[in-house]
PDB file of N, CA and C in Angstrom:
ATOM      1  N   UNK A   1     -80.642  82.638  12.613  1.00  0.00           N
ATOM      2  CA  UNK A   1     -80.176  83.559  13.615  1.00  0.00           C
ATOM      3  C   UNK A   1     -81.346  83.993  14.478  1.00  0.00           C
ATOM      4  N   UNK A   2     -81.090  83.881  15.954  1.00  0.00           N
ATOM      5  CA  UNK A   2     -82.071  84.661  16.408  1.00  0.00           C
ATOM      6  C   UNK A   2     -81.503  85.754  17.130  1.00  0.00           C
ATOM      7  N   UNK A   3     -82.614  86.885  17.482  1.00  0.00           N
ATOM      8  CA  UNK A   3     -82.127  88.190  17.802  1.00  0.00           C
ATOM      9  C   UNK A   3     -83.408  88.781  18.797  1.00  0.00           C
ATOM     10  N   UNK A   4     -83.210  88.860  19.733  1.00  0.00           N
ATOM     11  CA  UNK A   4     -83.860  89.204  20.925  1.00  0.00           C
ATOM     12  C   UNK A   4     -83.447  90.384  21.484  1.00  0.00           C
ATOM     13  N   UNK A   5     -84.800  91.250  21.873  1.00  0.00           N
ATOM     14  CA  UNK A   5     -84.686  92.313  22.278  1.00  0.00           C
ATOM     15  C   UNK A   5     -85.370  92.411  23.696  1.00  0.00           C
ATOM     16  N   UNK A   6     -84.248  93.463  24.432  1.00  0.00           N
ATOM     17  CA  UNK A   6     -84.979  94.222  25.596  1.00  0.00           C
ATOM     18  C   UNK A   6     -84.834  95.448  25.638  1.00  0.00           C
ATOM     19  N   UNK A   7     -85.841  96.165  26.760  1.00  0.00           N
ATOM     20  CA  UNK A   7     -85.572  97.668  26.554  1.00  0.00           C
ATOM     21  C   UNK A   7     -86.473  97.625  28.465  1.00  0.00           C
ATOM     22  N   UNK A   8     -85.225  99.088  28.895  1.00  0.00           N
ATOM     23  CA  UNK A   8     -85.501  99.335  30.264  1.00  0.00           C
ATOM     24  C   UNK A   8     -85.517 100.730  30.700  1.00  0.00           C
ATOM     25  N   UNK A   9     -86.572 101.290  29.755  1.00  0.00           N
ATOM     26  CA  UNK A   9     -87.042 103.220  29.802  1.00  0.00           C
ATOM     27  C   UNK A   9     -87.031 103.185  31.273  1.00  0.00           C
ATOM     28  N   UNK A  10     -86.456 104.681  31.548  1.00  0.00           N
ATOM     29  CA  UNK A  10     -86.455 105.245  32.710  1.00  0.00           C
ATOM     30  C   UNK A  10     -88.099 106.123  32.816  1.00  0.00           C
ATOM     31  N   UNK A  11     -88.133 106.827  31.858  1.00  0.00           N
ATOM     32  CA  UNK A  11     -89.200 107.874  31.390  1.00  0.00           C
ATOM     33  C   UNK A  11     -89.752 107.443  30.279  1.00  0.00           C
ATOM     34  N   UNK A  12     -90.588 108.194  29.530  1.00  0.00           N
ATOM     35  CA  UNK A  12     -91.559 107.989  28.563  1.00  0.00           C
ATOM     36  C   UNK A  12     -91.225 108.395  27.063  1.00  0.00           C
ATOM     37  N   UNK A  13     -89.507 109.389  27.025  1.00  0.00           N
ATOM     38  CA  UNK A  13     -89.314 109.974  26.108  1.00  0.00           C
ATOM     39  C   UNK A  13     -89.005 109.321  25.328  1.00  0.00           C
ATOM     40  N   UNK A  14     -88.685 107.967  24.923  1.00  0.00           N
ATOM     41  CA  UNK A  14     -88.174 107.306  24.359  1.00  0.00           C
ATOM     42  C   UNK A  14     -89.123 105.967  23.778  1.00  0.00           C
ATOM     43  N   UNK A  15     -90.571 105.696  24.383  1.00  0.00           N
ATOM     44  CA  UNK A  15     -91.147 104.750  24.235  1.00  0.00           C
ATOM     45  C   UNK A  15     -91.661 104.288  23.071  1.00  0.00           C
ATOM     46  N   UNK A  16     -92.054 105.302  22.386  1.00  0.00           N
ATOM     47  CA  UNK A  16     -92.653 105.367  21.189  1.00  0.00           C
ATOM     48  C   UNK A  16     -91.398 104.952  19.982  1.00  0.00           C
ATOM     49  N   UNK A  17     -90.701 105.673  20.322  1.00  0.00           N
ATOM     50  CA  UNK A  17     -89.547 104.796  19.168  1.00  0.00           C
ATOM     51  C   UNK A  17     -88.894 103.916  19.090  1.00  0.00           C
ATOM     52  N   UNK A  18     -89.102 103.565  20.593  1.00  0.00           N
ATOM     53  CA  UNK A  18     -88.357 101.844  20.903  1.00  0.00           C
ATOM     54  C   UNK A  18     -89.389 101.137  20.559  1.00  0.00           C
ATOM     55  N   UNK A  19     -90.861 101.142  20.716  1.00  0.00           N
ATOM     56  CA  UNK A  19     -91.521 100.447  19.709  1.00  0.00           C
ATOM     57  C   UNK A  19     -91.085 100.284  18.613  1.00  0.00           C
ATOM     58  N   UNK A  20     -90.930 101.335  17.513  1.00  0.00           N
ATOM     59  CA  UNK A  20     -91.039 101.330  16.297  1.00  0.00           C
ATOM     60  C   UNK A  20     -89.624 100.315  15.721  1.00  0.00           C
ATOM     61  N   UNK A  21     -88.489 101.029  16.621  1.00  0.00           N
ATOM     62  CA  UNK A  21     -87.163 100.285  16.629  1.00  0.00           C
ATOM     63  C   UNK A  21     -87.534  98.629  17.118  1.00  0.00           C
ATOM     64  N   UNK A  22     -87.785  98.396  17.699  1.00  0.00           N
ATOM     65  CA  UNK A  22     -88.054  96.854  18.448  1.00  0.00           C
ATOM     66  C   UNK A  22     -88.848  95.988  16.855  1.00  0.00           C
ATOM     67  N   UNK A  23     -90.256  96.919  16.620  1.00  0.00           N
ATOM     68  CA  UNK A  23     -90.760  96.218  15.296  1.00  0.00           C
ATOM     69  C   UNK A  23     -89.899  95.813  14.177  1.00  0.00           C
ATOM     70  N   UNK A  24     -88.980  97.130  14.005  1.00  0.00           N
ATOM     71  CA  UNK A  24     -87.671  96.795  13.048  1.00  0.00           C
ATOM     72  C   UNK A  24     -86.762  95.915  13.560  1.00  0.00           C
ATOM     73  N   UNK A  25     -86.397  95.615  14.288  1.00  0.00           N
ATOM     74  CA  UNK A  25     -85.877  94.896  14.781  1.00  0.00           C
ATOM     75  C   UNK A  25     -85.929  93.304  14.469  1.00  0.00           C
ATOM     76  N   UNK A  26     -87.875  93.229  15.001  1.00  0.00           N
ATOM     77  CA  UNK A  26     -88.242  91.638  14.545  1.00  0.00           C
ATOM     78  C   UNK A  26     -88.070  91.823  13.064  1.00  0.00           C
ATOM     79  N   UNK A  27     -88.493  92.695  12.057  1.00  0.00           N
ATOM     80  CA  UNK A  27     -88.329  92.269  10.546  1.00  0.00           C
ATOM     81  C   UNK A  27     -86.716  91.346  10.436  1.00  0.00           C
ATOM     82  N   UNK A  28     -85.725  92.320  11.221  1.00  0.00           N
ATOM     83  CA  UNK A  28     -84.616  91.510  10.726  1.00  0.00           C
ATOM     84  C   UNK A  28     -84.125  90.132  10.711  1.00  0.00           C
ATOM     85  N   UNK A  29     -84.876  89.691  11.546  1.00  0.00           N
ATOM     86  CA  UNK A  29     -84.615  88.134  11.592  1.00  0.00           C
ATOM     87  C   UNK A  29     -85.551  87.295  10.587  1.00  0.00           C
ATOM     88  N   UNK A  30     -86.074  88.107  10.016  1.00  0.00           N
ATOM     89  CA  UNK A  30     -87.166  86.973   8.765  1.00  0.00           C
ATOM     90  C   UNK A  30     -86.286  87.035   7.946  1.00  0.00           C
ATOM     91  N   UNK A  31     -85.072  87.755   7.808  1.00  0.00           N
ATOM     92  CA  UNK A  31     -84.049  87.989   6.800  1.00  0.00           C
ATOM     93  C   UNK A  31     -82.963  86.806   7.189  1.00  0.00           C
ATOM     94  N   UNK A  32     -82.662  86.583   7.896  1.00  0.00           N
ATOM     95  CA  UNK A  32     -81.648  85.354   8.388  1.00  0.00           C
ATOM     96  C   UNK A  32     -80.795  85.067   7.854  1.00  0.00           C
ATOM     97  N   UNK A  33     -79.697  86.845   7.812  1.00  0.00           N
ATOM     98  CA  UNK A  33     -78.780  87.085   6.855  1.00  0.00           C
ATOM     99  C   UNK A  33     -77.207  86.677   7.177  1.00  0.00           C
ATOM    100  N   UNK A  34     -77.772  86.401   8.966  1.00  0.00           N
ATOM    101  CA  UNK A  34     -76.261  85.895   9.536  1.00  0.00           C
ATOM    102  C   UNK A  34     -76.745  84.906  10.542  1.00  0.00           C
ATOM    103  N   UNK A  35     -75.607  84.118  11.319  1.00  0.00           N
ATOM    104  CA  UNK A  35     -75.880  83.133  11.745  1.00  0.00           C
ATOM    105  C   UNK A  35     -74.953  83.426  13.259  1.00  0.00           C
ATOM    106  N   UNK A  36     -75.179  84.936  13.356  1.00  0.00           N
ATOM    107  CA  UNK A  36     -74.431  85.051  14.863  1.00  0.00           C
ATOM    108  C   UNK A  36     -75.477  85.779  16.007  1.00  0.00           C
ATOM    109  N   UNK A  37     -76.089  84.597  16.802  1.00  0.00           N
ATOM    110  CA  UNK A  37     -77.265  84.894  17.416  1.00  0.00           C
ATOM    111  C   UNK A  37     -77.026  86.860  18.084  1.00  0.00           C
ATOM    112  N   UNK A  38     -77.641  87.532  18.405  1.00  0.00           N
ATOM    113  CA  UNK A  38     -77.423  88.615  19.008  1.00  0.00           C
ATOM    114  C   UNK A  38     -78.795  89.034  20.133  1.00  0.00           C
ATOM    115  N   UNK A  39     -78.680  90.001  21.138  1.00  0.00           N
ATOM    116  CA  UNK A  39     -79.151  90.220  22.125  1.00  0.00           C
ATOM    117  C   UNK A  39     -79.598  92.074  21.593  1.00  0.00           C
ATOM    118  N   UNK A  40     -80.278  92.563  21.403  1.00  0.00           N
ATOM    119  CA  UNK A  40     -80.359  94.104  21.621  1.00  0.00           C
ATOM    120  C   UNK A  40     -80.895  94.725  22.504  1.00  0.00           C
ATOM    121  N   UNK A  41     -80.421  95.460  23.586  1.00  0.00           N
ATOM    122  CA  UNK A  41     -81.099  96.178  24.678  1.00  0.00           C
ATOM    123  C   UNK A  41     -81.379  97.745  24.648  1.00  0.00           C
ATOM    124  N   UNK A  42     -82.366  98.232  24.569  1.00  0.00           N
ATOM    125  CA  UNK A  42     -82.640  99.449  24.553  1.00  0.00           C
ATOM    126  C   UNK A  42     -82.722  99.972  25.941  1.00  0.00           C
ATOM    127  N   UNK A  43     -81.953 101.144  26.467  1.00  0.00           N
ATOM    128  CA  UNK A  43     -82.087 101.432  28.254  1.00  0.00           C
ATOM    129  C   UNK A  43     -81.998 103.063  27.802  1.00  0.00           C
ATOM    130  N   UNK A  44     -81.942 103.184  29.139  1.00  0.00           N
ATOM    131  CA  UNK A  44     -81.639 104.550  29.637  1.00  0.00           C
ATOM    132  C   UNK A  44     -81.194 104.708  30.867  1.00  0.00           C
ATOM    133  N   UNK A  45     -80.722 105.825  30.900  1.00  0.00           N
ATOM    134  CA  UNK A  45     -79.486 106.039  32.336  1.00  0.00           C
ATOM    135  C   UNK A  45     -80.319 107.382  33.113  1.00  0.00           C
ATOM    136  N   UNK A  46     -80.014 107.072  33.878  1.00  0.00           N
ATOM    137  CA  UNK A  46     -80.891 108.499  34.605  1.00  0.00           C
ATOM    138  C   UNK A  46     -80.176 110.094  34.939  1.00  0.00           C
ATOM    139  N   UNK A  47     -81.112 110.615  34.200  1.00  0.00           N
ATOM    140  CA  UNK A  47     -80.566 112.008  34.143  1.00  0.00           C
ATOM    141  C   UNK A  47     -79.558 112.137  32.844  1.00  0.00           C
ATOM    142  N   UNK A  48     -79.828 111.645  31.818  1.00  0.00           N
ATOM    143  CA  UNK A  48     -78.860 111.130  30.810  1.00  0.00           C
ATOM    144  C   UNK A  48     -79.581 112.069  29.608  1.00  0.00           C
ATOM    145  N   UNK A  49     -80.820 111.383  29.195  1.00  0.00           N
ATOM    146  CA  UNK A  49     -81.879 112.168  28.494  1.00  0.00           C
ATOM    147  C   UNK A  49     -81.433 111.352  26.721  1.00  0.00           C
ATOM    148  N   UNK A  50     -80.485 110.162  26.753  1.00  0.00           N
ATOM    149  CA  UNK A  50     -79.942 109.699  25.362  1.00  0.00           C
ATOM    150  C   UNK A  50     -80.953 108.073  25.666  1.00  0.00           C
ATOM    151  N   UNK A  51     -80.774 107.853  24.252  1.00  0.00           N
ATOM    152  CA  UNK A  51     -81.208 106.319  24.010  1.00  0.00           C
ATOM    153  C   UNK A  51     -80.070 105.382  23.806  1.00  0.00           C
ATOM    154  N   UNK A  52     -79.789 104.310  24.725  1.00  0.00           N
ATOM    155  CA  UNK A  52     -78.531 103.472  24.554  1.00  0.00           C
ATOM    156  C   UNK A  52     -78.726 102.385  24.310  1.00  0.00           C
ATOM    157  N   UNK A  53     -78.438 101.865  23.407  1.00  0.00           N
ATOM    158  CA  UNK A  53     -78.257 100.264  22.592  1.00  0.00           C
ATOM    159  C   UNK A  53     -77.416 100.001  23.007  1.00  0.00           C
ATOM    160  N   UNK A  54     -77.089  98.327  23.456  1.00  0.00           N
ATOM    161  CA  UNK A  54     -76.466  97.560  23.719  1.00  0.00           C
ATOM    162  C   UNK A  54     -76.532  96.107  22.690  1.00  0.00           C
ATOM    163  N   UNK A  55     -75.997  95.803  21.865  1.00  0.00           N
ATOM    164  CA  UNK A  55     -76.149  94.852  20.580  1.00  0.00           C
ATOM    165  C   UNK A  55     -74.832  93.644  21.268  1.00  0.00           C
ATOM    166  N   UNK A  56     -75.213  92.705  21.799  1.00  0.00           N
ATOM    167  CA  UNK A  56     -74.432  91.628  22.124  1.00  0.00           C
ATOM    168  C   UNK A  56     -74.540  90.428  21.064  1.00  0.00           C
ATOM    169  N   UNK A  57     -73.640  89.781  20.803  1.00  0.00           N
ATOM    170  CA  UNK A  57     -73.416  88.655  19.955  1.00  0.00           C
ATOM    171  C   UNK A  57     -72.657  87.692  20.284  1.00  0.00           C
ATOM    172  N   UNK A  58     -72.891  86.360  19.934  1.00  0.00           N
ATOM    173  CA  UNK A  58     -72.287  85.578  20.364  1.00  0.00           C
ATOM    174  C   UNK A  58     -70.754  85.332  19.967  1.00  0.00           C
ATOM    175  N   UNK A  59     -70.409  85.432  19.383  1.00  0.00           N
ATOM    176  CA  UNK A  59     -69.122  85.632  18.213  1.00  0.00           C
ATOM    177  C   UNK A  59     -68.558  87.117  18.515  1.00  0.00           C
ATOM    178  N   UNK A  60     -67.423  87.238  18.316  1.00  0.00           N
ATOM    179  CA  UNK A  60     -67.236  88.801  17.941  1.00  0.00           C
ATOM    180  C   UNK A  60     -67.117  88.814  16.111  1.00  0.00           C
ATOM    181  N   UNK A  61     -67.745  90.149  16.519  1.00  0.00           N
ATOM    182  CA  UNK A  61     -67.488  91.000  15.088  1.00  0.00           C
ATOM    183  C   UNK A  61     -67.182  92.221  15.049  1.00  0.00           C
ATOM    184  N   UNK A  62     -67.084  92.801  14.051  1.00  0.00           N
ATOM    185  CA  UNK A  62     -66.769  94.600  13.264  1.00  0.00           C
ATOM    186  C   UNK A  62     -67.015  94.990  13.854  1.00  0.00           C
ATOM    187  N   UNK A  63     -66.944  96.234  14.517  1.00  0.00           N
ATOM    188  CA  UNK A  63     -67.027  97.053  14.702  1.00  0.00           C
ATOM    189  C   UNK A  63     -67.534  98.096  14.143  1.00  0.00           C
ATOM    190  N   UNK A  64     -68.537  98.387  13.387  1.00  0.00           N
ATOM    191  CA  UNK A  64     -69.229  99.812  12.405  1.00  0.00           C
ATOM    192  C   UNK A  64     -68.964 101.236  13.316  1.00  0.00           C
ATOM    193  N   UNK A  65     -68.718 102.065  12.301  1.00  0.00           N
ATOM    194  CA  UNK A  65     -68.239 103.642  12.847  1.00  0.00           C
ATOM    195  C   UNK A  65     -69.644 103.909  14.039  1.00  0.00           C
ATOM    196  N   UNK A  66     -69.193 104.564  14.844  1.00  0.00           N
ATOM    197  CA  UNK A  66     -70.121 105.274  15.962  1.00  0.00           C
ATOM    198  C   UNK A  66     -69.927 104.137  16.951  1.00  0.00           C
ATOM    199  N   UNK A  67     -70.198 103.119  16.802  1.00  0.00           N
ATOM    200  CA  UNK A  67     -70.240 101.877  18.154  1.00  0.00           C
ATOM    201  C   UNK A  67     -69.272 101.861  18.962  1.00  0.00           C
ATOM    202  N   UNK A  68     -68.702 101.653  20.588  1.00  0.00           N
ATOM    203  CA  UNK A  68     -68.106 101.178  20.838  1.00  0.00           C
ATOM    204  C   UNK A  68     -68.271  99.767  21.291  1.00  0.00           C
ATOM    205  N   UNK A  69     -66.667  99.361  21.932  1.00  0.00           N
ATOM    206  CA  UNK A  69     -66.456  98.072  22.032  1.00  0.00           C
ATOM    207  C   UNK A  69     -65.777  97.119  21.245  1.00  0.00           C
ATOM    208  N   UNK A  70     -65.829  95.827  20.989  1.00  0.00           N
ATOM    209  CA  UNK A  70     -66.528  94.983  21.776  1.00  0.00           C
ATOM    210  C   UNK A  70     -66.143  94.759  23.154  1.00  0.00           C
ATOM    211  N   UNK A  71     -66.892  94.483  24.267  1.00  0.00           N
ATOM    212  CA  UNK A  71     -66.358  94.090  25.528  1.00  0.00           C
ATOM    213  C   UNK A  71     -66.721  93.157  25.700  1.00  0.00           C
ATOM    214  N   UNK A  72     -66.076  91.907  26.453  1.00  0.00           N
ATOM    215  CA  UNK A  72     -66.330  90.334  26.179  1.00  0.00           C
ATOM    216  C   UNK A  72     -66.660  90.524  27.559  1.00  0.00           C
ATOM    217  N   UNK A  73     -68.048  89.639  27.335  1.00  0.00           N
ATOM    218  CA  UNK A  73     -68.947  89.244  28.946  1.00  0.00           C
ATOM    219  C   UNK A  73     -68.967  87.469  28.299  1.00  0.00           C
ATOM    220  N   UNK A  74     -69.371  87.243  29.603  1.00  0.00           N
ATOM    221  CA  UNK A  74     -70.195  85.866  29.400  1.00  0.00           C
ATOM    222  C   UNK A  74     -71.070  85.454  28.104  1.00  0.00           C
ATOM    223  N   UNK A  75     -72.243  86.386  28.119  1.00  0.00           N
ATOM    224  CA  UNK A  75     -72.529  86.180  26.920  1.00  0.00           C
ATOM    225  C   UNK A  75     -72.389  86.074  25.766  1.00  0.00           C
ATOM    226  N   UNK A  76     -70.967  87.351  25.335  1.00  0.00           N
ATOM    227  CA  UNK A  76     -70.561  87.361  24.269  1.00  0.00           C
ATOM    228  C   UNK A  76     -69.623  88.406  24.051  1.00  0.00           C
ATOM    229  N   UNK A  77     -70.283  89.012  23.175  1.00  0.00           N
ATOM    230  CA  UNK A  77     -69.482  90.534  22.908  1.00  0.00           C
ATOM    231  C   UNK A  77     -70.523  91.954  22.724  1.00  0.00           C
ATOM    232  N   UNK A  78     -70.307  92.719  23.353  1.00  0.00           N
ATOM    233  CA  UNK A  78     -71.329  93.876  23.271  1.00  0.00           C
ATOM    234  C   UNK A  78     -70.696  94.606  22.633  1.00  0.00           C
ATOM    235  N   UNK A  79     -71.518  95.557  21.727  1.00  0.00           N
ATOM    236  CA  UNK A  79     -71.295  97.192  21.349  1.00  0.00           C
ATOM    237  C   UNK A  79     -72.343  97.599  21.771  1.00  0.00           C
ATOM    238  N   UNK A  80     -71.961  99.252  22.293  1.00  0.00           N
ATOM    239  CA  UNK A  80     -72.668  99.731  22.620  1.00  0.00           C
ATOM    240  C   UNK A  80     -72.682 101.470  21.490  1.00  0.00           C
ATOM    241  N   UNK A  81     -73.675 101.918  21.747  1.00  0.00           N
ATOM    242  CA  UNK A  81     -73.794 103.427  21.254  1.00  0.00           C
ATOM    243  C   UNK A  81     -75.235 104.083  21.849  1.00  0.00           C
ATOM    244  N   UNK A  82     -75.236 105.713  22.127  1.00  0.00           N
ATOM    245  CA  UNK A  82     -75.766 106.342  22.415  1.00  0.00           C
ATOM    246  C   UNK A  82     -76.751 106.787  21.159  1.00  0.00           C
ATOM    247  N   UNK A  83     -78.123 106.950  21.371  1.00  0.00           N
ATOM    248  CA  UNK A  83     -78.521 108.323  19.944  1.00  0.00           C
ATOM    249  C   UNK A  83     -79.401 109.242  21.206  1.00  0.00           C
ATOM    250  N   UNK A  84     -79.693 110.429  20.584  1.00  0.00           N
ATOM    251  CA  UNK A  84     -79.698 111.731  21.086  1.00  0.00           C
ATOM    252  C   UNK A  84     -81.265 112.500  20.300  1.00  0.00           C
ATOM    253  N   UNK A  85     -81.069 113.119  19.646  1.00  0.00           N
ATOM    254  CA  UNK A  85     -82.227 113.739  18.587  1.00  0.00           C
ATOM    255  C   UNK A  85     -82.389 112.768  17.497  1.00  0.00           C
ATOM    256  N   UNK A  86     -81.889 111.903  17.056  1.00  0.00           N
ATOM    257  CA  UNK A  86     -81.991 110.786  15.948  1.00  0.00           C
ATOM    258  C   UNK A  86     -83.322 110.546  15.748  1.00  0.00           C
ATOM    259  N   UNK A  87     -83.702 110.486  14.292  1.00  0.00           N
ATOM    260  CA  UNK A  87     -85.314 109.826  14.187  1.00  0.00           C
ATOM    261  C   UNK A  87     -84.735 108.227  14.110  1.00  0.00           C
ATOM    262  N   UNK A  88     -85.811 108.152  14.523  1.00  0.00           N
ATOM    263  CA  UNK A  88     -86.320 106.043  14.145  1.00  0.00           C
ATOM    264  C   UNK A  88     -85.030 105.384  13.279  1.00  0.00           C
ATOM    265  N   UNK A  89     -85.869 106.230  11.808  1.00  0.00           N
ATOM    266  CA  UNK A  89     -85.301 105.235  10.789  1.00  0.00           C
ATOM    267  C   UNK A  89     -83.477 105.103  10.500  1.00  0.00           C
ATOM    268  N   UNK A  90     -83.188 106.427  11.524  1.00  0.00           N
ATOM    269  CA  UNK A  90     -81.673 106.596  11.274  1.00  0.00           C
ATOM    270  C   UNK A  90     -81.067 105.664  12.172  1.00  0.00           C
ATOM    271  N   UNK A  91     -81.474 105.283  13.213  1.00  0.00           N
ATOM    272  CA  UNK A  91     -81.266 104.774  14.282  1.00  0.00           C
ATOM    273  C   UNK A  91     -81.366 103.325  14.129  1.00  0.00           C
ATOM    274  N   UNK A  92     -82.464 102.742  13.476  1.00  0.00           N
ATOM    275  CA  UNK A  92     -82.605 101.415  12.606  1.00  0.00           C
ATOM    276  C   UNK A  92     -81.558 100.935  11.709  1.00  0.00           C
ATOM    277  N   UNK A  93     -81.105 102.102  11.050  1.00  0.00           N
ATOM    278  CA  UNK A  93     -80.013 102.061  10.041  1.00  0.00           C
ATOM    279  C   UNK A  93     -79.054 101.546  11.098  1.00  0.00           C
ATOM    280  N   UNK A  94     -78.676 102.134  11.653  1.00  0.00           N
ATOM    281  CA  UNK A  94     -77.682 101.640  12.683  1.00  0.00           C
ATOM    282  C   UNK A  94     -77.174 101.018  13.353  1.00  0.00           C
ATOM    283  N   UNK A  95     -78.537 100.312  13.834  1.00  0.00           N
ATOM    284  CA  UNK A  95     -78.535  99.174  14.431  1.00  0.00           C
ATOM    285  C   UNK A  95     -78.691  98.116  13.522  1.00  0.00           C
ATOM    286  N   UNK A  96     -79.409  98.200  12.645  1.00  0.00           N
ATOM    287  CA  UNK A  96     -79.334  97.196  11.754  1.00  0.00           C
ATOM    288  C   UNK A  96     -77.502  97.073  10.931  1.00  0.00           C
ATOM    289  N   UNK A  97     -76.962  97.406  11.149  1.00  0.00           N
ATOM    290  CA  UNK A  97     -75.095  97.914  10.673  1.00  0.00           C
ATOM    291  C   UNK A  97     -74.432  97.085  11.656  1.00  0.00           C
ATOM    292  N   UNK A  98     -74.361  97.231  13.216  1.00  0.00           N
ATOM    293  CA  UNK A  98     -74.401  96.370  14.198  1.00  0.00           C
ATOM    294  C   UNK A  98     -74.967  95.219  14.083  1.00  0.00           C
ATOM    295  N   UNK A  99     -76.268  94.732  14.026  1.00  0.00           N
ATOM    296  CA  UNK A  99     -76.388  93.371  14.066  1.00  0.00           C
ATOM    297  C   UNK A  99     -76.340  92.096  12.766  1.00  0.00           C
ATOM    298  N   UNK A 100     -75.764  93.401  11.467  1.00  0.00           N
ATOM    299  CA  UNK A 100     -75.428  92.072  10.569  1.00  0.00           C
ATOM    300  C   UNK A 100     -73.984  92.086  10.395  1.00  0.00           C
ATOM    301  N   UNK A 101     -72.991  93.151  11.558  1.00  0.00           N
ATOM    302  CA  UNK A 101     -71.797  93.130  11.315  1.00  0.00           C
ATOM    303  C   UNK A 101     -71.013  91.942  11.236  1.00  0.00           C
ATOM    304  N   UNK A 102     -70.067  91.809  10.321  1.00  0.00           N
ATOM    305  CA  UNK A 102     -69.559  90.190   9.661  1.00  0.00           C
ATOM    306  C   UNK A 102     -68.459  89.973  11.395  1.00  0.00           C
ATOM    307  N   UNK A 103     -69.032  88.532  11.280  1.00  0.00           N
ATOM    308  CA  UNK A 103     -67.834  88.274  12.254  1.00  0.00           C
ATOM    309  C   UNK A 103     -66.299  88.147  12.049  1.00  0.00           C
ATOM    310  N   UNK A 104     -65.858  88.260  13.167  1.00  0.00           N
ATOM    311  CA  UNK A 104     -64.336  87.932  13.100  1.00  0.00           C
ATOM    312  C   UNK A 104     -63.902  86.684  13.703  1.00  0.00           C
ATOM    313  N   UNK A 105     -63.249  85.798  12.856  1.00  0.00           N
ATOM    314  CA  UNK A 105     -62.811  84.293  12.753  1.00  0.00           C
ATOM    315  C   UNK A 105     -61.943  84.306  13.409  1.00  0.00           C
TER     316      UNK A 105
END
C-alpha cells in the first residue's frame, strides 16, 4: 500500500503537528496492513482556525465515527474530518482508523 501525504497551512498554528502527524503517517506504511492505496491532505480554510484531513482511497471503505463522506471524485473516495484543540497523538489515532478502514466489496 502506498499512502501519500499533503498539507496546505494557511498560518503557522498548525505546523508543528502536521509534522509530527505526517511522520506518523510515514510509519504506517512500513506496516502494509492494507492494500487500498490512500492520499492524506492536511489544509486549512481561512478564518476557520480547525485542522482538516482529507483521507482519499482508491476503493471505498467504512466509514469510522467522526468522518464524513465518502464522496466519489476521480480519484477515489474521500473522508473528510475537522480537529480543533486535539493533541497529535489523538488525531493520529484517527487518522490512522481512516486509513486502515476495511474496504467495501
Amino acid at each position: 500500500m502506498a499512502i501519500a501525504t499533503t498539507q496546505k497551512l494557511l498560518t503557522r498554528s498548525w505546523t508543528a503537528a502536521v509534522a509530527t502527524l505526517k511522520a506518523a503517517v510515514g510509519g504506517f506504511e512500513a506496516g502494509g496492513a492494507t492494500k487500498n492505496d490512500c492520499h492524506v491532505a492536511f489544509f486549512e480554510i481561512a478564518r476557520d482556525g480547525h485542522l482538516h484531513v482529507n483521507i482519499t482511497h482508491r476503493y471505498q471503505t467504512r466509514t469510522p465515527d467522526g468522518w464524513t463522506g465518502p464522496a466519489s471524485l476521480p480519484q477515489g473516495f474521500v473522508h473528510n474530518r475537522t480537529f480543533g484543540d486535539s493533541q497529535p497523538r489523538q488525531i493520529i489515532r484517527h487518522i490512522r482508523e481512516m486509513v486502515f478502514a476495511s474496504r467495501i466489496r
